[in-house]
PDB file of N, CA and C in Angstrom:
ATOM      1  N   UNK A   1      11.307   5.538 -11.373  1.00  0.00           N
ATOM      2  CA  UNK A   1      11.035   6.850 -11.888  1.00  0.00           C
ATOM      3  C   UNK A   1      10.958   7.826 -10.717  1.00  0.00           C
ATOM      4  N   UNK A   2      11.668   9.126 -10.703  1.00  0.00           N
ATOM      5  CA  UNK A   2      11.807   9.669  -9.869  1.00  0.00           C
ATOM      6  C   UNK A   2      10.889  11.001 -10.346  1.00  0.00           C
ATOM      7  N   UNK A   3      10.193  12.074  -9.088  1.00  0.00           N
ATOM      8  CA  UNK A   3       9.734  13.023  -9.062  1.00  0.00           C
ATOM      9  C   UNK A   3      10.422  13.930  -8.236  1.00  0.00           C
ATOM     10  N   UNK A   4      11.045  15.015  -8.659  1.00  0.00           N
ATOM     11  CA  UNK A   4      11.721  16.007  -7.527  1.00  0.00           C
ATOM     12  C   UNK A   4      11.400  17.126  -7.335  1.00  0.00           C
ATOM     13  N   UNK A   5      10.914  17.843  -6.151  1.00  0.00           N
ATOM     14  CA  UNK A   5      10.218  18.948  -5.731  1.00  0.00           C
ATOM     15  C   UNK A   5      10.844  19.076  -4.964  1.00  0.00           C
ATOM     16  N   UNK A   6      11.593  20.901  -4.793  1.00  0.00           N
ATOM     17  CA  UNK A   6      12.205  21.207  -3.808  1.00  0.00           C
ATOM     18  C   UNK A   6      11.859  23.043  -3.724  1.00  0.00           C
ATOM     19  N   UNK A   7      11.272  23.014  -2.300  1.00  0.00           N
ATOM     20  CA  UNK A   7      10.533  23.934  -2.153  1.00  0.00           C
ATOM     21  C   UNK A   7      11.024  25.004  -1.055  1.00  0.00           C
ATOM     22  N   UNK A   8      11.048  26.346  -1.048  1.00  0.00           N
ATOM     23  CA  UNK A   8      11.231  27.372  -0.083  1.00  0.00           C
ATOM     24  C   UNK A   8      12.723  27.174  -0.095  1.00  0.00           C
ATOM     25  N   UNK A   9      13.638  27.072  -0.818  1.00  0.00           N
ATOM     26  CA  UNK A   9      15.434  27.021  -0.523  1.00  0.00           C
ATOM     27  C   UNK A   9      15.035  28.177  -1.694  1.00  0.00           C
ATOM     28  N   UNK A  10      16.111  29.150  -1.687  1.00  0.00           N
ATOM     29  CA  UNK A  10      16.757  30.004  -2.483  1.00  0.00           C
ATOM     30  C   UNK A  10      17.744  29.134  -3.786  1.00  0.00           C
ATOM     31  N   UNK A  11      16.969  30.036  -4.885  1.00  0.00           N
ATOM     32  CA  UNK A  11      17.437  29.102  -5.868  1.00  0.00           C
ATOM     33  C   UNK A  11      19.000  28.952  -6.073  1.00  0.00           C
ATOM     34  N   UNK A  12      19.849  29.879  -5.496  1.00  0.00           N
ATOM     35  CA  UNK A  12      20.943  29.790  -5.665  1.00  0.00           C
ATOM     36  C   UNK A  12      21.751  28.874  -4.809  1.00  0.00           C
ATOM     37  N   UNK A  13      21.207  28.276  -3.735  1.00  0.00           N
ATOM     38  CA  UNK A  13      21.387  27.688  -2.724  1.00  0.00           C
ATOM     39  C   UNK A  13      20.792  25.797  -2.701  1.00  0.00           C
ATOM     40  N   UNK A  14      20.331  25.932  -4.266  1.00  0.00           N
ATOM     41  CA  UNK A  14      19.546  24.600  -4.153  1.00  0.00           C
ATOM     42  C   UNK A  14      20.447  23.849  -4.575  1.00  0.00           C
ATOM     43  N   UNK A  15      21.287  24.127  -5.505  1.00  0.00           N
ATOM     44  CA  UNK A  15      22.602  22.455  -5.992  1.00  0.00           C
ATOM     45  C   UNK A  15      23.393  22.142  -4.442  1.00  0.00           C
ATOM     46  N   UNK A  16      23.404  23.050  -3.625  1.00  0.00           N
ATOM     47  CA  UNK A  16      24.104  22.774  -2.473  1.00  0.00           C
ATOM     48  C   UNK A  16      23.690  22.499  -1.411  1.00  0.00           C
ATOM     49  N   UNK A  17      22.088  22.409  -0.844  1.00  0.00           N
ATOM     50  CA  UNK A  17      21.286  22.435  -0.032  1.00  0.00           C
ATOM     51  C   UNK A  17      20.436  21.208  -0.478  1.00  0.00           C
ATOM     52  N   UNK A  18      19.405  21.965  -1.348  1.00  0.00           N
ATOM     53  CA  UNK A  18      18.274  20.866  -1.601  1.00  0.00           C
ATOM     54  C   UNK A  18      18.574  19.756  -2.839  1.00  0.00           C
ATOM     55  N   UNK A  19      19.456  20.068  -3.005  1.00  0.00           N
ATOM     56  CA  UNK A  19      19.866  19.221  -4.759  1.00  0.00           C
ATOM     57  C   UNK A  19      20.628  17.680  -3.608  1.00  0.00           C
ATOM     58  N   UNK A  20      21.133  18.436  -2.683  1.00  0.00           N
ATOM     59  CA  UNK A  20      22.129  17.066  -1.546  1.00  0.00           C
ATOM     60  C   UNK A  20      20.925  16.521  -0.923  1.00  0.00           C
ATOM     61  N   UNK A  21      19.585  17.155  -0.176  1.00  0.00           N
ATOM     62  CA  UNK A  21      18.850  16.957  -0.004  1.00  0.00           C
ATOM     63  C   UNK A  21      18.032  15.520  -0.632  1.00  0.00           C
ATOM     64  N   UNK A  22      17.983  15.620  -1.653  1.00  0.00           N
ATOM     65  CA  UNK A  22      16.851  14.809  -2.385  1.00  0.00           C
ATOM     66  C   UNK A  22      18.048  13.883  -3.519  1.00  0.00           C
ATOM     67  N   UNK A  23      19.016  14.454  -3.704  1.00  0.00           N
ATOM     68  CA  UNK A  23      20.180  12.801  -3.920  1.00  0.00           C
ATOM     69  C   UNK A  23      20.091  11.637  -2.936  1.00  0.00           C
ATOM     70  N   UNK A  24      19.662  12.060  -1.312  1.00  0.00           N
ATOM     71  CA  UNK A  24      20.248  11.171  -0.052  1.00  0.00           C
ATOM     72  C   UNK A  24      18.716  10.675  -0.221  1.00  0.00           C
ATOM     73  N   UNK A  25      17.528  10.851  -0.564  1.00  0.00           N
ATOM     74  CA  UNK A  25      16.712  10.522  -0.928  1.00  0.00           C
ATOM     75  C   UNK A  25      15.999   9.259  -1.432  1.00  0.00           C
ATOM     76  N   UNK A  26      16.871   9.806  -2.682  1.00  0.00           N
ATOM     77  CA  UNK A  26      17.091   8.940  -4.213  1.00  0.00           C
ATOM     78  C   UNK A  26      17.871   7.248  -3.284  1.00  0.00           C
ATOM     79  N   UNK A  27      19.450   7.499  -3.157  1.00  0.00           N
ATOM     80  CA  UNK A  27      19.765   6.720  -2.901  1.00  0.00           C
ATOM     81  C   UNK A  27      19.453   6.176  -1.633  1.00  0.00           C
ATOM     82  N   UNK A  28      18.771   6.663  -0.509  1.00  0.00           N
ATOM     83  CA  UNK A  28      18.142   5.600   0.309  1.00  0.00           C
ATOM     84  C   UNK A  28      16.806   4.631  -0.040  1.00  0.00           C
ATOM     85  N   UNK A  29      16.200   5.140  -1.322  1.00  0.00           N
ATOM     86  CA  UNK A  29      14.820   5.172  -1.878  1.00  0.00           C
ATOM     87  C   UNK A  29      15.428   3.170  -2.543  1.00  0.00           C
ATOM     88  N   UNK A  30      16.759   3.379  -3.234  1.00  0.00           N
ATOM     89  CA  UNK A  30      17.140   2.402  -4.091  1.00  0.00           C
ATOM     90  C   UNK A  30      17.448   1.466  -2.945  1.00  0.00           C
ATOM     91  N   UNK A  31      18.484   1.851  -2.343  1.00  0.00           N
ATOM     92  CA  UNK A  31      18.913   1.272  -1.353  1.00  0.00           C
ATOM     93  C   UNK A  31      18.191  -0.119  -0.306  1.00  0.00           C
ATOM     94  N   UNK A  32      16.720   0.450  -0.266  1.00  0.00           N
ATOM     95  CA  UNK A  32      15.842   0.067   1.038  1.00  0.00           C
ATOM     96  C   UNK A  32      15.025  -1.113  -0.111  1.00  0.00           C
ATOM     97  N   UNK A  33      14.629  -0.344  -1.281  1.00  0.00           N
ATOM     98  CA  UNK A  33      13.888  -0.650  -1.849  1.00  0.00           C
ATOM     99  C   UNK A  33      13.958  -1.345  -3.135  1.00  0.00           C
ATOM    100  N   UNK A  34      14.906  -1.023  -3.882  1.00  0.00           N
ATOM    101  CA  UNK A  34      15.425  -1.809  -4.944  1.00  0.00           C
ATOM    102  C   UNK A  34      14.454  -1.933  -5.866  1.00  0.00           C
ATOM    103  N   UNK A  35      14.016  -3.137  -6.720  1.00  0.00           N
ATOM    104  CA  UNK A  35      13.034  -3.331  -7.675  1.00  0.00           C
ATOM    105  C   UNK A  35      12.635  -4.423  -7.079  1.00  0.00           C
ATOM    106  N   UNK A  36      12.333  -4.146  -6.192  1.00  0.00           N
ATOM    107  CA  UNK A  36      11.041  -5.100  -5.274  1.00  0.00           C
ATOM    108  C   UNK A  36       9.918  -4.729  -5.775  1.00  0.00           C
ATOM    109  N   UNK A  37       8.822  -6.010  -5.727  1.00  0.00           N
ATOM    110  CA  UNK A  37       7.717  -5.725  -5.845  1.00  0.00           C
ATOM    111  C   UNK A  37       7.026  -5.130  -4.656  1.00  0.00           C
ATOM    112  N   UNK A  38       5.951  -4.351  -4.125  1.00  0.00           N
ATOM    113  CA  UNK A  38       5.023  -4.326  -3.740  1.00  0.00           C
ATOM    114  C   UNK A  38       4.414  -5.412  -2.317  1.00  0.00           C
ATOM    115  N   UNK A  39       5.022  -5.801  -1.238  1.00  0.00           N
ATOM    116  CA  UNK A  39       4.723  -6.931  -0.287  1.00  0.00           C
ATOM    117  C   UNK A  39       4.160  -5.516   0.983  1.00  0.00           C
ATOM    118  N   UNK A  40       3.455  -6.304   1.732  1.00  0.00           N
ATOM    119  CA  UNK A  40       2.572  -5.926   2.615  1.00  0.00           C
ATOM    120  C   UNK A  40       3.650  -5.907   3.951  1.00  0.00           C
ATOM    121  N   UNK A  41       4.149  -6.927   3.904  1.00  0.00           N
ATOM    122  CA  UNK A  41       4.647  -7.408   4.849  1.00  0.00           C
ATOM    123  C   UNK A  41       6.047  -6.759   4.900  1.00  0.00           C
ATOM    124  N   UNK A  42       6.483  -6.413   3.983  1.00  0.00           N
ATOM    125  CA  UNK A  42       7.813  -5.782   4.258  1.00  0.00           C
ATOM    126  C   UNK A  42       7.719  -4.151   4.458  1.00  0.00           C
ATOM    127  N   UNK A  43       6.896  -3.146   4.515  1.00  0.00           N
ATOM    128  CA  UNK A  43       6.239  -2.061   4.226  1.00  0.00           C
ATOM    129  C   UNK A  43       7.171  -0.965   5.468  1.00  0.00           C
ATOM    130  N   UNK A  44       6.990  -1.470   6.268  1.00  0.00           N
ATOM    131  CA  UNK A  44       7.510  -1.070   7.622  1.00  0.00           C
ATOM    132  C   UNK A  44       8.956  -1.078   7.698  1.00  0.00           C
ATOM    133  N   UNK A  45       9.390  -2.524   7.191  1.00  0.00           N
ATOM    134  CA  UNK A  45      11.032  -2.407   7.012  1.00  0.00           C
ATOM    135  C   UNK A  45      11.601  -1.264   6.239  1.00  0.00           C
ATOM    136  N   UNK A  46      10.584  -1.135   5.189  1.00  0.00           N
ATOM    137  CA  UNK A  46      11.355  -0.546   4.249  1.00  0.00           C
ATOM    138  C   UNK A  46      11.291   1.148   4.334  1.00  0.00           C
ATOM    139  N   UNK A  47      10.291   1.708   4.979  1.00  0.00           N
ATOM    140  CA  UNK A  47       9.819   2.902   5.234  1.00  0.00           C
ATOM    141  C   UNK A  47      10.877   3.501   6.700  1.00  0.00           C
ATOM    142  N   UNK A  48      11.324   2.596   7.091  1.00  0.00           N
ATOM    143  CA  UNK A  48      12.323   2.547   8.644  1.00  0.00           C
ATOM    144  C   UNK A  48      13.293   2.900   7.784  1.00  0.00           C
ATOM    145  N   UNK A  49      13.459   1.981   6.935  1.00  0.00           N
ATOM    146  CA  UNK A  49      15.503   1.746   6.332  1.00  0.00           C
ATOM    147  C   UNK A  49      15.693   3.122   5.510  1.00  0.00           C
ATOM    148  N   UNK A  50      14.109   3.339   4.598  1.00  0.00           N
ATOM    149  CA  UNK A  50      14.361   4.936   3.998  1.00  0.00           C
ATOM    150  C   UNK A  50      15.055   5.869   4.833  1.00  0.00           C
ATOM    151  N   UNK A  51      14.090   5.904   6.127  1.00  0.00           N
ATOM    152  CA  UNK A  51      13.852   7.508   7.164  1.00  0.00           C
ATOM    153  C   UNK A  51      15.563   7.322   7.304  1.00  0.00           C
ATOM    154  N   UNK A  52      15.800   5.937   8.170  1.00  0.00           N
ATOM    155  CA  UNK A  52      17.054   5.834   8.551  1.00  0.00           C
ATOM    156  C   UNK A  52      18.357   6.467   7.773  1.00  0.00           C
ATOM    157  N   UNK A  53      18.268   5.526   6.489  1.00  0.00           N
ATOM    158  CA  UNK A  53      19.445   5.848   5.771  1.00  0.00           C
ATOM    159  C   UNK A  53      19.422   7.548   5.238  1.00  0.00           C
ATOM    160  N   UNK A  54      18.236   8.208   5.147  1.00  0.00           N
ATOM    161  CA  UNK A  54      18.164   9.608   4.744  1.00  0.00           C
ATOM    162  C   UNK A  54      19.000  10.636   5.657  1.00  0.00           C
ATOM    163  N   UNK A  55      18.253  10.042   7.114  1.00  0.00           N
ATOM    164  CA  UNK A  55      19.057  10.947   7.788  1.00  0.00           C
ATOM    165  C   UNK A  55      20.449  10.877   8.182  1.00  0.00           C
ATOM    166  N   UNK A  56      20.731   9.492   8.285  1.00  0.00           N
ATOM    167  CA  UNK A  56      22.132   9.110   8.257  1.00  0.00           C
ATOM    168  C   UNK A  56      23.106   9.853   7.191  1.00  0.00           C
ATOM    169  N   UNK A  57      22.342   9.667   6.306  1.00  0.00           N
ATOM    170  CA  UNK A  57      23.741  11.018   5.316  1.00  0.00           C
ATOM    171  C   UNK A  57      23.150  12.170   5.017  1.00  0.00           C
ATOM    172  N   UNK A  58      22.205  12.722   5.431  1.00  0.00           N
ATOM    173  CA  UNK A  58      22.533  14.399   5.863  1.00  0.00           C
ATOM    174  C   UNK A  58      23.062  14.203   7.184  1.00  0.00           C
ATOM    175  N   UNK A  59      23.084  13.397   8.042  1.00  0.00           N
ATOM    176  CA  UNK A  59      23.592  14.001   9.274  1.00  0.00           C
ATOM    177  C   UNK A  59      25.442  14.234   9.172  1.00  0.00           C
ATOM    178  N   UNK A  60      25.620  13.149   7.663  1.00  0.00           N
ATOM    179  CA  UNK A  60      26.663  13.013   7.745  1.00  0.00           C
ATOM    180  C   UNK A  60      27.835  14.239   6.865  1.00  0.00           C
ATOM    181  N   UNK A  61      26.456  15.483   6.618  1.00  0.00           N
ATOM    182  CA  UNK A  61      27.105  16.641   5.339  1.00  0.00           C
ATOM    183  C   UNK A  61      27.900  17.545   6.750  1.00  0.00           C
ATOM    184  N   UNK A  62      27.754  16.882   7.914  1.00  0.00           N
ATOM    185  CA  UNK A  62      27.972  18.157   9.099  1.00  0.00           C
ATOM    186  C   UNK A  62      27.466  19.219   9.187  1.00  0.00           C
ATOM    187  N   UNK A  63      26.342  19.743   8.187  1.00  0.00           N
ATOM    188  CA  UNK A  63      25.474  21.089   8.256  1.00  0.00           C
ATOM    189  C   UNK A  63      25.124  21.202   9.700  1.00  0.00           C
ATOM    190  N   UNK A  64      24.876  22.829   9.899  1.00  0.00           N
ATOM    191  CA  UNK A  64      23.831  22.991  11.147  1.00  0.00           C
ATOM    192  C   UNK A  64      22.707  22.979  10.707  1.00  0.00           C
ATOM    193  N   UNK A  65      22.291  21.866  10.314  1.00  0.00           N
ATOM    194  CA  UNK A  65      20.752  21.993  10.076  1.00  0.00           C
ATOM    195  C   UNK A  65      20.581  20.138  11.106  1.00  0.00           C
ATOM    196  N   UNK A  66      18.569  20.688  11.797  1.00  0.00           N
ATOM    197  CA  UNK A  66      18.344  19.709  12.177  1.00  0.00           C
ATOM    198  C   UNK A  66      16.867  19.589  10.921  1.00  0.00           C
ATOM    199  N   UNK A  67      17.288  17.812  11.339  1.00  0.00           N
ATOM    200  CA  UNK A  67      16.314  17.092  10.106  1.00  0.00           C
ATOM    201  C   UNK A  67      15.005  16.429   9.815  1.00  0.00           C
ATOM    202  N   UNK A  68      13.772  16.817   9.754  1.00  0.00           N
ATOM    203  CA  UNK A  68      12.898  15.538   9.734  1.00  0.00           C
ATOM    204  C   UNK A  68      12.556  15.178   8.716  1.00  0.00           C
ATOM    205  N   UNK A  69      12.354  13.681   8.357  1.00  0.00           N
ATOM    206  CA  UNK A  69      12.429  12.736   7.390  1.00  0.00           C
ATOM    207  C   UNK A  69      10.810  12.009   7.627  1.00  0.00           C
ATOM    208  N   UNK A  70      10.406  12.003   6.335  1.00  0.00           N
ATOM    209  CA  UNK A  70       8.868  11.649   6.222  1.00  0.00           C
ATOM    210  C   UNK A  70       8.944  10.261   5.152  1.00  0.00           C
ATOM    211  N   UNK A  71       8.520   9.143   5.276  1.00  0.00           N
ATOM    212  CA  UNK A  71       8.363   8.406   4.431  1.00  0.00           C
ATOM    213  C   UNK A  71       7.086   7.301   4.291  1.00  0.00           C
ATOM    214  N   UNK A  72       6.198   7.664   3.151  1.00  0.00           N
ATOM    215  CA  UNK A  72       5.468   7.115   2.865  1.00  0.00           C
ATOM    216  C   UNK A  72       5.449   5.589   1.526  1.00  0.00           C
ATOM    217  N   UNK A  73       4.866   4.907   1.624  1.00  0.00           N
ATOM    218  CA  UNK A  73       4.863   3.548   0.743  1.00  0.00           C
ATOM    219  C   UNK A  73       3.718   3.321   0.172  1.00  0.00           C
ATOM    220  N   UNK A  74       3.067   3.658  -0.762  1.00  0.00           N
ATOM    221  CA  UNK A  74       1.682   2.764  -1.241  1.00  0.00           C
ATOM    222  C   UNK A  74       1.315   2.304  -2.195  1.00  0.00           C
ATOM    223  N   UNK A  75       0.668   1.107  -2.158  1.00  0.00           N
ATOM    224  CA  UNK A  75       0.575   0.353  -2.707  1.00  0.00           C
ATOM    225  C   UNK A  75      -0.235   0.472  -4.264  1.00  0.00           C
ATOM    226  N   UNK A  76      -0.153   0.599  -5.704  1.00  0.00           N
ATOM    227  CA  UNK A  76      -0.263   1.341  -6.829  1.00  0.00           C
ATOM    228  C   UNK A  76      -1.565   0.497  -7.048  1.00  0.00           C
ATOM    229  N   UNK A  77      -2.812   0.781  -6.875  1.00  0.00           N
ATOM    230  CA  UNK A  77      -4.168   0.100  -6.902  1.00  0.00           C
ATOM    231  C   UNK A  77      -5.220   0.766  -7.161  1.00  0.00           C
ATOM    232  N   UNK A  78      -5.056   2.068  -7.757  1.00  0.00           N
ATOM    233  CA  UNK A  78      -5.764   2.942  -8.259  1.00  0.00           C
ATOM    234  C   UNK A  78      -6.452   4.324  -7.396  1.00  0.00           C
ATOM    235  N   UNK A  79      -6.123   3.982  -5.682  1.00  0.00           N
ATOM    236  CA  UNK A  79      -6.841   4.688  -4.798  1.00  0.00           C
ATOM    237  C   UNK A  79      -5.490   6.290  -5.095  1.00  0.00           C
ATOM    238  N   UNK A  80      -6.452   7.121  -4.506  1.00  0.00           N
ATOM    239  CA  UNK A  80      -5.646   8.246  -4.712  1.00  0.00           C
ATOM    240  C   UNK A  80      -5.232   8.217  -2.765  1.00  0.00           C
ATOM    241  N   UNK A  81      -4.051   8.990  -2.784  1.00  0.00           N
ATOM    242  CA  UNK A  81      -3.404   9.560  -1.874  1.00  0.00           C
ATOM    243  C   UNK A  81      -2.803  11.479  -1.559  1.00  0.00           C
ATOM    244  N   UNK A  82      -3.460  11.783  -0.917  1.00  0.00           N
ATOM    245  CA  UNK A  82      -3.282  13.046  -0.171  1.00  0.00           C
ATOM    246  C   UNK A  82      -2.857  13.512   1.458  1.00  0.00           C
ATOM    247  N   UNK A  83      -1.529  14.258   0.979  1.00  0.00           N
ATOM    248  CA  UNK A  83      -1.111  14.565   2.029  1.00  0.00           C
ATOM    249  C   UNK A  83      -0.857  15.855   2.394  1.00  0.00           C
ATOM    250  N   UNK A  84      -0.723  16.600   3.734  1.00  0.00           N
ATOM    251  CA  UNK A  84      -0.151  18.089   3.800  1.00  0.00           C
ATOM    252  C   UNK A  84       0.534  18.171   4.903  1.00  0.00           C
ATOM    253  N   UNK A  85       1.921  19.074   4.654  1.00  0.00           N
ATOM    254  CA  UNK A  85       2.374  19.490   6.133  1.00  0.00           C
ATOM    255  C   UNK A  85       2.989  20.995   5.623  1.00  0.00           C
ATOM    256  N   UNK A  86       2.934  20.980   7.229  1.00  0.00           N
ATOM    257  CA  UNK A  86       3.223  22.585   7.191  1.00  0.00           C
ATOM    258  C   UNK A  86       4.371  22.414   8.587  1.00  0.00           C
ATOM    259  N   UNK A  87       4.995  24.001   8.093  1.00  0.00           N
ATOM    260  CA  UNK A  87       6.076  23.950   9.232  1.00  0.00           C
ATOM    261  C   UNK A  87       6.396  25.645   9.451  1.00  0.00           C
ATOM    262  N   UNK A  88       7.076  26.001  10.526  1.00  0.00           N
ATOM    263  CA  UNK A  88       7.304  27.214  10.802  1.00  0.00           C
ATOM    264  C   UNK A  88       8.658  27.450  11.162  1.00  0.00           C
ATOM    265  N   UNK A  89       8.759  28.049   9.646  1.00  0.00           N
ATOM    266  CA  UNK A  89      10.612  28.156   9.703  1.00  0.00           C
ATOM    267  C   UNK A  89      10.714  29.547   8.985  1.00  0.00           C
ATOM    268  N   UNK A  90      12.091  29.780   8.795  1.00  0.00           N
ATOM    269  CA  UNK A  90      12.972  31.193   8.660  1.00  0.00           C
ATOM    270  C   UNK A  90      12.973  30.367   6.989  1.00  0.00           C
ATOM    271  N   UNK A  91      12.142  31.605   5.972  1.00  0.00           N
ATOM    272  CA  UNK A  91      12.249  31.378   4.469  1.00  0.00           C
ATOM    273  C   UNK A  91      13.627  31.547   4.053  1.00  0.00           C
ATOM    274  N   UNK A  92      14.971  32.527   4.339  1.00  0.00           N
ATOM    275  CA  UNK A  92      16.294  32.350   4.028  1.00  0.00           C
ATOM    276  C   UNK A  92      17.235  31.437   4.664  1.00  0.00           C
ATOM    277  N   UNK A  93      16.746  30.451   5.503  1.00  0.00           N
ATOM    278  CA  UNK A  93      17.884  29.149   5.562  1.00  0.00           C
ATOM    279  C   UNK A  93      16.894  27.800   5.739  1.00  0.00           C
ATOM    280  N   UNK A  94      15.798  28.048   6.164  1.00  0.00           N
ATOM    281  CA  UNK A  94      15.079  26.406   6.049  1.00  0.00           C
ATOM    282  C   UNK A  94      14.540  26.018   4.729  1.00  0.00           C
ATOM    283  N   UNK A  95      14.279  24.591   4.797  1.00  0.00           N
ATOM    284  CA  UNK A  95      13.658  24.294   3.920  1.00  0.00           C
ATOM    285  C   UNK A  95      13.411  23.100   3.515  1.00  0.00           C
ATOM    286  N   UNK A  96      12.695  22.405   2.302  1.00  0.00           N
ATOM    287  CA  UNK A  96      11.905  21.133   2.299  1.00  0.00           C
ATOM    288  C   UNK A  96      11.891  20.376   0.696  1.00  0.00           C
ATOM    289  N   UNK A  97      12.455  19.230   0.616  1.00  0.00           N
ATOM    290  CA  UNK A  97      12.985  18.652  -0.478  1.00  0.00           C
ATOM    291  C   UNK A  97      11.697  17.406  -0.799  1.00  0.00           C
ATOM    292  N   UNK A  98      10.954  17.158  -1.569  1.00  0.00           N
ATOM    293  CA  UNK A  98       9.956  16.070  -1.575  1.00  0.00           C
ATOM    294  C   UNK A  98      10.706  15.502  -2.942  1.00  0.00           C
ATOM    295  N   UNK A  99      11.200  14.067  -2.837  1.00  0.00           N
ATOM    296  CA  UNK A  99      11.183  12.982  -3.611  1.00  0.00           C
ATOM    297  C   UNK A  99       9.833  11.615  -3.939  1.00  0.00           C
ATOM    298  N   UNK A 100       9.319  11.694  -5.077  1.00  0.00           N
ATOM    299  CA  UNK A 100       8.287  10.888  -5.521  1.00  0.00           C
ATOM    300  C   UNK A 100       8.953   9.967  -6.481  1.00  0.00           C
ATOM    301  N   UNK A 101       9.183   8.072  -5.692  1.00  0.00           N
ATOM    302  CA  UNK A 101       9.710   7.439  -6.415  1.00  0.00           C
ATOM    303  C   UNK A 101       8.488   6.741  -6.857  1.00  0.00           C
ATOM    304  N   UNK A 102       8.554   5.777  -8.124  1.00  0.00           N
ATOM    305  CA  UNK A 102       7.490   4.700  -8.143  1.00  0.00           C
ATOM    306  C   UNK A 102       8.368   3.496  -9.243  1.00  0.00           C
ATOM    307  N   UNK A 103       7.164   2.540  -9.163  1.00  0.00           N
ATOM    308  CA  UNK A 103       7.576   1.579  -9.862  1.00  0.00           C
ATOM    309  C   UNK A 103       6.093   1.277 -10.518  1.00  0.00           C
ATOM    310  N   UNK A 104       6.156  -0.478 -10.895  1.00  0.00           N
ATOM    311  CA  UNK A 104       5.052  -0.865 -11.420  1.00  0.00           C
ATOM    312  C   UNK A 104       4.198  -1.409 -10.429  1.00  0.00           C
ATOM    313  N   UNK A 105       4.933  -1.968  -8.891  1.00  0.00           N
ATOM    314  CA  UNK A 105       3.892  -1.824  -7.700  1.00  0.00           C
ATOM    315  C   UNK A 105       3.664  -0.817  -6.971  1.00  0.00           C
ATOM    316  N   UNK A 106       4.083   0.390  -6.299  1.00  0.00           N
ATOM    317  CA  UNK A 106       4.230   0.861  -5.493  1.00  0.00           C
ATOM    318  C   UNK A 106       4.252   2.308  -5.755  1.00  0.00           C
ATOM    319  N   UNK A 107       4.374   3.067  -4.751  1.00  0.00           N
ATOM    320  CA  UNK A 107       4.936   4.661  -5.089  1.00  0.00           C
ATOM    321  C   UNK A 107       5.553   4.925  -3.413  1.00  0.00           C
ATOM    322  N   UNK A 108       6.711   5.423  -3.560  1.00  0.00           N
ATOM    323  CA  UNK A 108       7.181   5.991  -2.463  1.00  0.00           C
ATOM    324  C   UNK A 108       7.648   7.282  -2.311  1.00  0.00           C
ATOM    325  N   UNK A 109       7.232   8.141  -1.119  1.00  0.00           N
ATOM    326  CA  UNK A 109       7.337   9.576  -1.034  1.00  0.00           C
ATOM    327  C   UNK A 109       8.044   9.562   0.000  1.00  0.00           C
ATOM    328  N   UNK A 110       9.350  10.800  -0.228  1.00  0.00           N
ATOM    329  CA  UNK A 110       9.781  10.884   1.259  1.00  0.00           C
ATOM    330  C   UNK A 110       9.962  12.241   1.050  1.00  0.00           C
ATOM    331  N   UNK A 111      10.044  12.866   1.881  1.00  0.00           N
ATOM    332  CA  UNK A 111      10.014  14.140   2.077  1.00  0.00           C
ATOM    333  C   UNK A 111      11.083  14.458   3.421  1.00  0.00           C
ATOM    334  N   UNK A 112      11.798  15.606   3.291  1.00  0.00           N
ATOM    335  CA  UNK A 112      12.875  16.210   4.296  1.00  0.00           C
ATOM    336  C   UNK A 112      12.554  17.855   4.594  1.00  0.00           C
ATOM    337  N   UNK A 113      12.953  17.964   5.962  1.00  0.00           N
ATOM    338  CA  UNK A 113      12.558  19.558   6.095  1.00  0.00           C
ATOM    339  C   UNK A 113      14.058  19.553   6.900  1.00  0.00           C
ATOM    340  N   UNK A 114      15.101  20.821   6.605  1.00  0.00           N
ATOM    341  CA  UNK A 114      16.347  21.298   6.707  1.00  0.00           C
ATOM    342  C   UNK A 114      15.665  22.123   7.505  1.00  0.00           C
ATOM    343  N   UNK A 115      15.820  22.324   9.002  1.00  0.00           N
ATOM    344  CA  UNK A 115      16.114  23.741   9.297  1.00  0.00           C
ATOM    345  C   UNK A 115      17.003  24.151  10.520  1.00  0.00           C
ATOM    346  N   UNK A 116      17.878  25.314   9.890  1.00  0.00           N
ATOM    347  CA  UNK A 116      18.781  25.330  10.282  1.00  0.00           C
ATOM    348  C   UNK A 116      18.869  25.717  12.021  1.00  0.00           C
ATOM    349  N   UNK A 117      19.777  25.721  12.563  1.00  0.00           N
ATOM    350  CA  UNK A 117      20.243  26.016  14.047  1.00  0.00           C
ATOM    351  C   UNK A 117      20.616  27.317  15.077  1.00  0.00           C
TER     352      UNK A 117
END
């Protein structure tokens, strides 16, 4: 189950920006992670293979945009999770795509910030 939040892009600019954004997301999200359960031990692999494969295909749209890739994993056990970031960018070309995947173990967040060059 996917959650998609895509924030500070101009809406006219989002099927082409943040909509590519949070597809490369999606499919690194499946990719890394599949319908695995929930292991302790693999947590790290899989949070690497996200960041990796995310940036690997935006790097690969040739945009001038540089990229950082956030990926979180946790484990679905009732504890709550809170996070915040902030960044200092130009509101008409940067911007920040948050994907919220989950399953019946887990929840994974990755988050991307575009800004341009």
């Amino acid at each position: 189950m996917y959650h998609v939040q895509i924030d500070k892009w101009d809406p006219r600019r989002v099927t082409t920006r943040g909509l590519t954004l949070c597809v490369c997301h999606q499919q690194a999200i499946e990719s890394a992670i599949g319908g695995n359960a929930y292991q302790h031990s693999k947590v790290n692999q899989w949070t690497t293979s996200v960041v990796e494969q995310t940036l690997s295909q935006l790097t690969k749209l040739g945009k001038p945009f540089k990229y950082i890739v956030t990926c979180v994993i946790m484990q679905k056990n009732g504890a709550g999770l809170h996070t915040a970031s902030s960044c200092f960018w130009d509101n008409s070309s940067d911007g920040t795509c948050t994907v919220r995947w989950e399953n019946k173990t887990m929840y994974c967040i990755v988050s991307a910030f575009g800004l341009a060059i």
